[in-house]
Protein backbone atom coordinates (compact mmCIF):
# COMPACT_ATOMS: atom_id res chain seq x y z
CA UNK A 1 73.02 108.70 108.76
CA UNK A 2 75.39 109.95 111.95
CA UNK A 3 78.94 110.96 111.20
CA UNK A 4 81.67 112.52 112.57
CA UNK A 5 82.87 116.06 110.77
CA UNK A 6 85.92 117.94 111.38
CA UNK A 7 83.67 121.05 110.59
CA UNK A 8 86.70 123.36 110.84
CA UNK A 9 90.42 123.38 112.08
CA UNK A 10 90.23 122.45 115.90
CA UNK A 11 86.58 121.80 115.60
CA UNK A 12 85.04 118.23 114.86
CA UNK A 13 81.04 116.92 115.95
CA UNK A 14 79.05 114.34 115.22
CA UNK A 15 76.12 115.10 112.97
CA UNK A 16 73.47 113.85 110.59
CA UNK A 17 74.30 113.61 106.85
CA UNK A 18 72.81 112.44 103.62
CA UNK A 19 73.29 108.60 103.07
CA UNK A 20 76.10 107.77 101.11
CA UNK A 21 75.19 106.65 97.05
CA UNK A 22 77.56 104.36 95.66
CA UNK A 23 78.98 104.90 92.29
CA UNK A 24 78.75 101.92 89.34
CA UNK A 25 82.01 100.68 90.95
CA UNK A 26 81.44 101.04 94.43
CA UNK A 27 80.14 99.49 97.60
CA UNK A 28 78.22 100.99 100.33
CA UNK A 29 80.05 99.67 103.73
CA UNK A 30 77.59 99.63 106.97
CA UNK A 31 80.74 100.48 109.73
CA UNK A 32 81.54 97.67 112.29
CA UNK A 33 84.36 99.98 113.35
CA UNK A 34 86.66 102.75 112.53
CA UNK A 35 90.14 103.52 114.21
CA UNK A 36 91.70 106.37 115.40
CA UNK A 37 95.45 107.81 114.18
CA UNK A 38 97.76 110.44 113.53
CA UNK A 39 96.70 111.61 110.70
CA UNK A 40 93.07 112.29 111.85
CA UNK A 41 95.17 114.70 114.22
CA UNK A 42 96.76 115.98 111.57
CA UNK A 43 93.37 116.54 110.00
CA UNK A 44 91.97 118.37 112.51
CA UNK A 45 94.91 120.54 112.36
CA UNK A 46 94.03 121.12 109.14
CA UNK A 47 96.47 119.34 107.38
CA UNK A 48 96.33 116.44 104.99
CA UNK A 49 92.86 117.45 103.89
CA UNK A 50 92.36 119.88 100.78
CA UNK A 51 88.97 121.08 102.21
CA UNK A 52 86.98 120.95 105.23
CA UNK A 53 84.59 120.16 106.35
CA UNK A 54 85.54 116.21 106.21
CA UNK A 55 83.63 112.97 107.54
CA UNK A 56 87.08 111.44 108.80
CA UNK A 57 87.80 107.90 109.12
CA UNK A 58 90.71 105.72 106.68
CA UNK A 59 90.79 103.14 109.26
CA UNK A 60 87.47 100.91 108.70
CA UNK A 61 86.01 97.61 108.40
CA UNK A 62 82.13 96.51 108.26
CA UNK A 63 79.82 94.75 106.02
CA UNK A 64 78.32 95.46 102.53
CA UNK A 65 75.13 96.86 101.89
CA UNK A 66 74.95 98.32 98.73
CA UNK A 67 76.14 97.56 95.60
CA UNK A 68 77.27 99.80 92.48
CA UNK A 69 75.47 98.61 89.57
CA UNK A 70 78.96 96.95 88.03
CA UNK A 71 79.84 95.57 90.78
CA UNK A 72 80.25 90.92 90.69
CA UNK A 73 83.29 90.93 92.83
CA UNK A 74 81.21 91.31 96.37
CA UNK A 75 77.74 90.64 97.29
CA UNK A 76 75.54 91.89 99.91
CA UNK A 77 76.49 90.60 103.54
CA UNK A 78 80.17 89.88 102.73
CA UNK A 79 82.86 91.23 105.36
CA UNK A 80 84.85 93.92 103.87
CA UNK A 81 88.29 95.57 105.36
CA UNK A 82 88.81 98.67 103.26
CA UNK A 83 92.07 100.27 101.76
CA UNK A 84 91.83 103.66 101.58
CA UNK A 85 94.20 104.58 98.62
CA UNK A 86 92.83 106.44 96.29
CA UNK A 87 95.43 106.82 93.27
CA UNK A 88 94.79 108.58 89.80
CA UNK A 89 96.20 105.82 88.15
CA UNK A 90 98.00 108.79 85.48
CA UNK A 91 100.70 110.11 86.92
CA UNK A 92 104.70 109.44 86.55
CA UNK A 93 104.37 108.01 89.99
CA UNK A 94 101.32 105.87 89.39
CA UNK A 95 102.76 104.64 85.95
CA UNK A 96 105.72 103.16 88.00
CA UNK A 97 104.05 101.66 90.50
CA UNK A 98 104.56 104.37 93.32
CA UNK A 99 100.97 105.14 93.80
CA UNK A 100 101.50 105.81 97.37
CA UNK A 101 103.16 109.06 95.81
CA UNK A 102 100.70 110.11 93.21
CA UNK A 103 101.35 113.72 92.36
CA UNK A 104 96.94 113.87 92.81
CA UNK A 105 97.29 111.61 95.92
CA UNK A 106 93.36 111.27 98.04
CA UNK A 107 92.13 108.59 100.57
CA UNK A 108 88.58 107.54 101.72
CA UNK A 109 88.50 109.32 105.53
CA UNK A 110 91.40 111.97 104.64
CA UNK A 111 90.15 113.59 101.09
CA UNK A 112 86.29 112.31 100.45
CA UNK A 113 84.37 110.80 103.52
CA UNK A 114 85.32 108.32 105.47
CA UNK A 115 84.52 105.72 107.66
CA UNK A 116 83.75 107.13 111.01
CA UNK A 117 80.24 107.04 110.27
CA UNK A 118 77.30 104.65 110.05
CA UNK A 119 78.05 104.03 106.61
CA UNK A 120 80.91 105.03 104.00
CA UNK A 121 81.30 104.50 99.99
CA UNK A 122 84.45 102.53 98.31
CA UNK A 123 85.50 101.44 95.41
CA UNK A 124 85.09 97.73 95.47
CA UNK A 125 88.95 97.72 94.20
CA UNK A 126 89.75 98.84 97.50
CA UNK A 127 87.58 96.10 99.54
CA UNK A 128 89.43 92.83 100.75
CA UNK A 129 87.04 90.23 101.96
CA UNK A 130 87.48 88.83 105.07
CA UNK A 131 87.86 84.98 106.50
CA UNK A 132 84.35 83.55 108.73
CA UNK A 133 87.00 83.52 111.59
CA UNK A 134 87.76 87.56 112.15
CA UNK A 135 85.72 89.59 114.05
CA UNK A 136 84.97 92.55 112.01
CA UNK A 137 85.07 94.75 114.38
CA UNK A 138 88.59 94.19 115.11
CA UNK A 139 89.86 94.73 110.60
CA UNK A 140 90.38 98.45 111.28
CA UNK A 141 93.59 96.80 112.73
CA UNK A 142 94.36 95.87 109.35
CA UNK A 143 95.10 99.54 107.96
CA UNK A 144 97.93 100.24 109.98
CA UNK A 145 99.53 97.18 109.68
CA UNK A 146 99.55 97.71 105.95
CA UNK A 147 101.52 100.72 106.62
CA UNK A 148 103.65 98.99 108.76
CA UNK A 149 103.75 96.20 105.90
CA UNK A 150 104.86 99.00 103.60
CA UNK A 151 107.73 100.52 106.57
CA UNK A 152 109.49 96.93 106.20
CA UNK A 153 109.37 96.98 102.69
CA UNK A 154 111.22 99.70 102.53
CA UNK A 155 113.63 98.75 105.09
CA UNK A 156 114.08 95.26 103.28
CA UNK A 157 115.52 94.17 106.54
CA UNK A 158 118.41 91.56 107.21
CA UNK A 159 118.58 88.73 108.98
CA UNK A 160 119.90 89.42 112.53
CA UNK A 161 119.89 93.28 112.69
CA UNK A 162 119.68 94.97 115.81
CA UNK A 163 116.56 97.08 115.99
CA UNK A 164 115.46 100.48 118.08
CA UNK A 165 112.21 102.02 117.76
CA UNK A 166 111.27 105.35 119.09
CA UNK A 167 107.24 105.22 120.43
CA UNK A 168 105.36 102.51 121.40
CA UNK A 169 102.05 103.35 120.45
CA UNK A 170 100.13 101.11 117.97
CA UNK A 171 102.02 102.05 115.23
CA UNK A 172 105.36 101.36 117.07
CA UNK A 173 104.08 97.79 118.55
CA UNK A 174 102.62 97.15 115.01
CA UNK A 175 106.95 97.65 113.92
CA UNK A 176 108.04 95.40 117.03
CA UNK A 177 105.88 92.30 116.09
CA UNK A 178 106.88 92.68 112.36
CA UNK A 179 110.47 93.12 113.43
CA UNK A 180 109.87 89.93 115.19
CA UNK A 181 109.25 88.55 112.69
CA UNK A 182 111.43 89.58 109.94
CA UNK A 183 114.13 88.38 111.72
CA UNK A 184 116.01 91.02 113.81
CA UNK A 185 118.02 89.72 116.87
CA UNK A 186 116.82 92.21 119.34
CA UNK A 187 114.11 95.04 118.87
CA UNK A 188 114.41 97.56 121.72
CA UNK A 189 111.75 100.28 122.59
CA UNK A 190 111.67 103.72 123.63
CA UNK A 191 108.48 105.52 124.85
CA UNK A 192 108.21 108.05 127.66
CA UNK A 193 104.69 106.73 128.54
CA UNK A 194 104.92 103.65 130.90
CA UNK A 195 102.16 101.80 130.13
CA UNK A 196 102.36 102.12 126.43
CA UNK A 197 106.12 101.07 127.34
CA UNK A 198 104.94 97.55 129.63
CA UNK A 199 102.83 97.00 126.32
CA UNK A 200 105.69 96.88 124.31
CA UNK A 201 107.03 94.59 127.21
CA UNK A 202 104.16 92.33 127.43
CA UNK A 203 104.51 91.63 123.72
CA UNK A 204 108.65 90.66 124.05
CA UNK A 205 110.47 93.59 123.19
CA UNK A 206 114.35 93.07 123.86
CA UNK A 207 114.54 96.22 125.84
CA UNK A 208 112.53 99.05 127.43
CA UNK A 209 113.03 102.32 128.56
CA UNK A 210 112.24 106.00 127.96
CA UNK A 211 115.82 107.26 126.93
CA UNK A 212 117.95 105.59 124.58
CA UNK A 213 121.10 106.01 127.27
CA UNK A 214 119.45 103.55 129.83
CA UNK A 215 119.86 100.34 127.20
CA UNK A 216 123.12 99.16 126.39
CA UNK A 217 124.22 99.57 122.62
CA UNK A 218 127.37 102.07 122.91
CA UNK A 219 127.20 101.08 118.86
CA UNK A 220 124.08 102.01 118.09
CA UNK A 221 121.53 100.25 116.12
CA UNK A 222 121.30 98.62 112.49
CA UNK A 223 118.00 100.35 112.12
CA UNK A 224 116.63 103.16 113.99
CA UNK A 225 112.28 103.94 113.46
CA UNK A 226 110.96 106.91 114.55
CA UNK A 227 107.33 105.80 114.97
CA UNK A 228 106.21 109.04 116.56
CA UNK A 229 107.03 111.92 114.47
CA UNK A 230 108.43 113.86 117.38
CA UNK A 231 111.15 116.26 116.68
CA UNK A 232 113.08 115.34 120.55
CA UNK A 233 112.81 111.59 118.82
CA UNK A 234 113.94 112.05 115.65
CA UNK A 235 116.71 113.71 116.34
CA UNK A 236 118.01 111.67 119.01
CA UNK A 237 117.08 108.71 116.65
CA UNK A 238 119.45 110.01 113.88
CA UNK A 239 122.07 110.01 116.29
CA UNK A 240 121.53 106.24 117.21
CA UNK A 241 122.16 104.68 114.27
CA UNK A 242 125.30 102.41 113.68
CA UNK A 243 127.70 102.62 110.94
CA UNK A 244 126.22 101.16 107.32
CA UNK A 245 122.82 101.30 109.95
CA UNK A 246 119.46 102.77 108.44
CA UNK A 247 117.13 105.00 109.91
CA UNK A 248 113.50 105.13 108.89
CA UNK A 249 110.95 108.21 109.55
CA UNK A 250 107.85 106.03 109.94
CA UNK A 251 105.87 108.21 111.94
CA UNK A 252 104.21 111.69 110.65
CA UNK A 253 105.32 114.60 111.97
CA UNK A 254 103.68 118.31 111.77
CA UNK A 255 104.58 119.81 108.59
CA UNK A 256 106.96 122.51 110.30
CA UNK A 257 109.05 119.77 112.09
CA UNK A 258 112.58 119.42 111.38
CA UNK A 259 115.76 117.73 112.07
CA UNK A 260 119.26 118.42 111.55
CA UNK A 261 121.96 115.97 109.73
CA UNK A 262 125.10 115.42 109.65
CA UNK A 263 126.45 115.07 105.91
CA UNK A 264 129.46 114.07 106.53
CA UNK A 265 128.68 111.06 109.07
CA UNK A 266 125.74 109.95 106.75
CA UNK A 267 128.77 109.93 103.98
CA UNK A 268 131.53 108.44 105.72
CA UNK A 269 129.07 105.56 107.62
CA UNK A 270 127.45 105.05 104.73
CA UNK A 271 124.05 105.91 106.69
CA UNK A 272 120.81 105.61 105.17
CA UNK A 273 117.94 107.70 105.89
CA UNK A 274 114.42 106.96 104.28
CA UNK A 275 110.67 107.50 105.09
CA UNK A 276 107.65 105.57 104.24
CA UNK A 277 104.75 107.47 102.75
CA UNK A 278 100.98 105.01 103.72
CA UNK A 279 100.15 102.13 101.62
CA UNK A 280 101.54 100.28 98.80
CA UNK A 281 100.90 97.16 97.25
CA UNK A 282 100.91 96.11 100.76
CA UNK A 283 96.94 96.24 102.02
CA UNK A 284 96.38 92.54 100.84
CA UNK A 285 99.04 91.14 102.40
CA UNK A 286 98.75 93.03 105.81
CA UNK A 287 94.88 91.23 105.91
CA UNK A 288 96.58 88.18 105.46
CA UNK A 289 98.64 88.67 108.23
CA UNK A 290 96.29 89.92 110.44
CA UNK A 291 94.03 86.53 109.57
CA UNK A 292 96.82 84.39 110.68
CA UNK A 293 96.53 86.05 114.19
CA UNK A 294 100.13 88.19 113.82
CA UNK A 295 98.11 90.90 116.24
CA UNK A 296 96.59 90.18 119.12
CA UNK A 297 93.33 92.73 118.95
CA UNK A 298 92.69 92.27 122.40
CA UNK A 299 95.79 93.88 122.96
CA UNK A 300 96.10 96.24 120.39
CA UNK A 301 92.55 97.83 120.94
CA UNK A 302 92.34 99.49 124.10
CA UNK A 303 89.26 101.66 123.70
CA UNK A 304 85.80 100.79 121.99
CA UNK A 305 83.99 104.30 121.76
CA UNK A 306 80.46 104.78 119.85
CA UNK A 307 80.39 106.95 117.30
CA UNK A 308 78.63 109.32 119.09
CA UNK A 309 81.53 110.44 121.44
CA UNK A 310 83.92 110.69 118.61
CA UNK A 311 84.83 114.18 119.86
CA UNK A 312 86.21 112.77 123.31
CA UNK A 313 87.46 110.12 121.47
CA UNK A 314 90.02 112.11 119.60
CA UNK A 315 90.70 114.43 122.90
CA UNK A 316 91.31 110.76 124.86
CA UNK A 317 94.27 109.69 121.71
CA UNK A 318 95.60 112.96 121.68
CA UNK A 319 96.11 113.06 125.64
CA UNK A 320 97.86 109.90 124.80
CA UNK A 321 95.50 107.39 126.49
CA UNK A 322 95.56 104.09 125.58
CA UNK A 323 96.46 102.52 122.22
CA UNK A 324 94.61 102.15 119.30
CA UNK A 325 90.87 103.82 120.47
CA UNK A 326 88.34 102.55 117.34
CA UNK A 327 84.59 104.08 117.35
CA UNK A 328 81.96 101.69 116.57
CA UNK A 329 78.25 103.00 114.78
């Protein structure tokens, strides 16, 4: 079959590699289509990943081929979105429920191969199956918006708050329409790239601008998201946040950025400041979200690459171009 491989840090090609032999519990997925995000940037930089090379890919959807030979959940020619956890089920963190922080922590498309080929292996645990009415090709949405599930879990937001997120790529339009709809009073967006920013627009952001100083919230805001992992963000976002406000790292930064606090305002305004790590528990109900039409696809999907050009597909996301760019077998 044809996959992409990040062969080597900085250096990624599509190929041909063996087929893909599921195990007693796994399914064999033919790809329908496989987004494009940070962390396949952060993969290339070598990061994330134990080992290269890699067949990337933890953003996938298609439909079943193969079966393992215990496998009666799915049959062959069901619709499959795919989670990507992969959690050793042992650890302290795994015991309590925080699988998303397993101390032996893997995902399909990060750790083992993904789905940015023609085909890609996963436990059927990890398969949700999807309603007659999606279009397949459009449930590598779903992914993200699990993560984004998992962001407002952790933020267990109240009614009414006022709401400022920093970038509004997919991830950060993927916070707006959940903040939407968890009810905040106003969601404002920041974003130095104008078209991402009349996105954000388009879909009824509160306010829009590139620098925090050109919207009108002397305050601050309840909660703050940094959905970029920029250090020039993150910073200013710490300094945005209103007293008893929280502010949530949501997007992934390089592992050498950092930020500087300030103890003793987090103390005396009783400021909260929290991150949220992938997935958990939250996969499910992002796919029923996504069935019930919370994302429009047709605006969320701005780029529909074949596989083959996976190479300038990654150079077009990391030029910032677009939104969410998906490759299709």
């Amino acid at each position: 079959m044809r996959a992409a491989i990040v062969e080597a840090v900085g250096k990624v090609s599509v190929t041909t590699v063996p087929d893909p032999t599921p195990g007693p519990r796994d399914v064999v997925v033919k790809v329908a289509s496989c987004g494009l995000c940070g962390t396949d940037l952060h993969i290339l930089q070598g990061e994330f990943a134990p080992t290269l090379p890699i067949v990337p890919g933890h953003e996938f959807a298609g439909e079943v081929v193969g079966l393992g030979a215990d496998v009666t959940e799915l049959s062959v020619g069901d619709r499959v979105a795919v989670d990507p956890s992969l959690h050793c089920h042992e650890c302290r963190y795994c015991r309590s429920g925080r699988g998303n922080l397993c101390d032996n922590w893997a995902a399909i498309g990060v750790t083992v191969p993904g789905g940015a080929a023609e085909f890609a292996v996963a436990p059927v645990a990890n398969c949700v199956r999807l309603p007659e009415h999606i279009d397949v090709r459009d449930a590598a949405l779903i992914e993200p918006l699990s993560c984004a599930v998992r962001g407002y879990d952790v933020l267990n937001g109240n009614l009414g708050a006022q709401v400022l997120i920093y970038g509004s790529g997919t991830m950060g339009l993927m916070m707006l329409e959940l903040a939407k709809r968890t009810g905040a009073a106003s969601v404002d967006m920041l974003d130095v790239n104008a078209q991402r920013l009349a996105t954000a627009t388009t879909l009824g952001c509160t306010g829009a601008a590139a620098r925090a100083e050109e919207l009108d919230r002397p305050g601050g805001w309840d909660v703050v998201i940094d959905a970029t992992g920029n250090a020039g963000a993150i910073q200013d976002g710490l300094g945005r946040v209103a007293k008893g406000g929280t502010f949530l790292q949501f997007g992934v930064s390089d592992y050498a950025t950092t930020a500087v606090i300030e103890p003793y305002r987090i103390y005396n305004q009783e400021i909260t400041i929290t991150g949220s790590m992938a997935v958990l528990h939250s996969y499910e109900r992002a796919a029923a979200l996504f069935a019930s039409g919370v994302l429009d696809a047709s605006v969320f999907i701005s780029d529909r690459l074949p596989l083959e050009q996976y190479p300038q597909a990654i150079e077009r996301f990391q030029a910032g171009i677009g939104r969410k760019i998906v490759v299709e077998p």
